[in-house]
Protein backbone atom coordinates (compact mmCIF):
# COMPACT_ATOMS: atom_id res chain seq x y z
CA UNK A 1 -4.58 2.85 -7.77
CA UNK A 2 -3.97 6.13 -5.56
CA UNK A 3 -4.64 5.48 -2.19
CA UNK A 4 -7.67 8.10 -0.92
CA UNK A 5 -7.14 9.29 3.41
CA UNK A 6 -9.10 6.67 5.69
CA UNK A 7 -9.65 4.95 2.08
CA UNK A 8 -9.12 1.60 0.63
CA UNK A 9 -6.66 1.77 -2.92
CA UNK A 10 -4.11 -0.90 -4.05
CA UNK A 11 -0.45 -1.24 -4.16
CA UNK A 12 2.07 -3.72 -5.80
CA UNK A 13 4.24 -5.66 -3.16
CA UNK A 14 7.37 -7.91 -4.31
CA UNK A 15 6.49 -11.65 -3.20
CA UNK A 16 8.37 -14.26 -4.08
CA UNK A 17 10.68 -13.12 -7.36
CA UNK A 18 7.38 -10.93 -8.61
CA UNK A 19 4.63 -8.42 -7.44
CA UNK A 20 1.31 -8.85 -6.64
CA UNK A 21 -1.54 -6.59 -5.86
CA UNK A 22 -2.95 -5.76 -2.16
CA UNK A 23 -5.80 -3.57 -0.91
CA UNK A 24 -3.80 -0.82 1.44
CA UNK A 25 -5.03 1.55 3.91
CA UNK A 26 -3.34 4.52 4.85
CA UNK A 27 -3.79 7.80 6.96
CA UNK A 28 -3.18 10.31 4.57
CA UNK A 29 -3.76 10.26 0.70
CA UNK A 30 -0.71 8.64 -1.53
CA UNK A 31 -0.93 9.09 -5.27
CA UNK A 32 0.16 6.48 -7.83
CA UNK A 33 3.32 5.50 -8.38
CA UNK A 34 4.49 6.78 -5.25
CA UNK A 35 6.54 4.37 -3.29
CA UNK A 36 5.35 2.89 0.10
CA UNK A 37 5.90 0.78 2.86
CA UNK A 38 3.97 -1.25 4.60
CA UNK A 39 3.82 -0.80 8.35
CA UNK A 40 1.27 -3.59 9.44
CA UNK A 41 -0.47 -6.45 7.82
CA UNK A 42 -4.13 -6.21 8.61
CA UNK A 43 -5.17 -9.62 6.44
CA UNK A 44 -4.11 -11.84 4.02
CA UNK A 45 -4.61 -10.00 1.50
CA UNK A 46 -4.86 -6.11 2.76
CA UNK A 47 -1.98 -3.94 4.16
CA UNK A 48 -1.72 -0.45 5.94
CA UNK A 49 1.41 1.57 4.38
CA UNK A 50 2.72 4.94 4.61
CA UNK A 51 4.93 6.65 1.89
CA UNK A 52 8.60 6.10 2.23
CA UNK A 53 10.76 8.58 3.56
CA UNK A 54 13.18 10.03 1.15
């Protein structure tokens, strides 16, 4: 789910040998499929993340 500026959207993180899903934050928009990383863990279950620099 694209990721919408000051917005909530959701990202796949690799846990554990798989992926699982996390709300994520970020400053700016990030579209989908776009790969991020994730800079600070707010909860359990919900990340901040920025796109990763190429």
């Amino acid at each position: 789910m694209p990721i919408p500026p000051d917005g909530a959207g959701e990202v796949l993180v690799a846990v554990r040998g798989g992926s699982e899903a996390y709300t994520a934050w970020s400053s700016t928009s990030i579209g989908r499929d776009v790969r991020v990383v994730v800079v600070e863990a707010v909860s359990a279950r919900t990340v901040v993340v920025e796109r990763l620099p190429s």
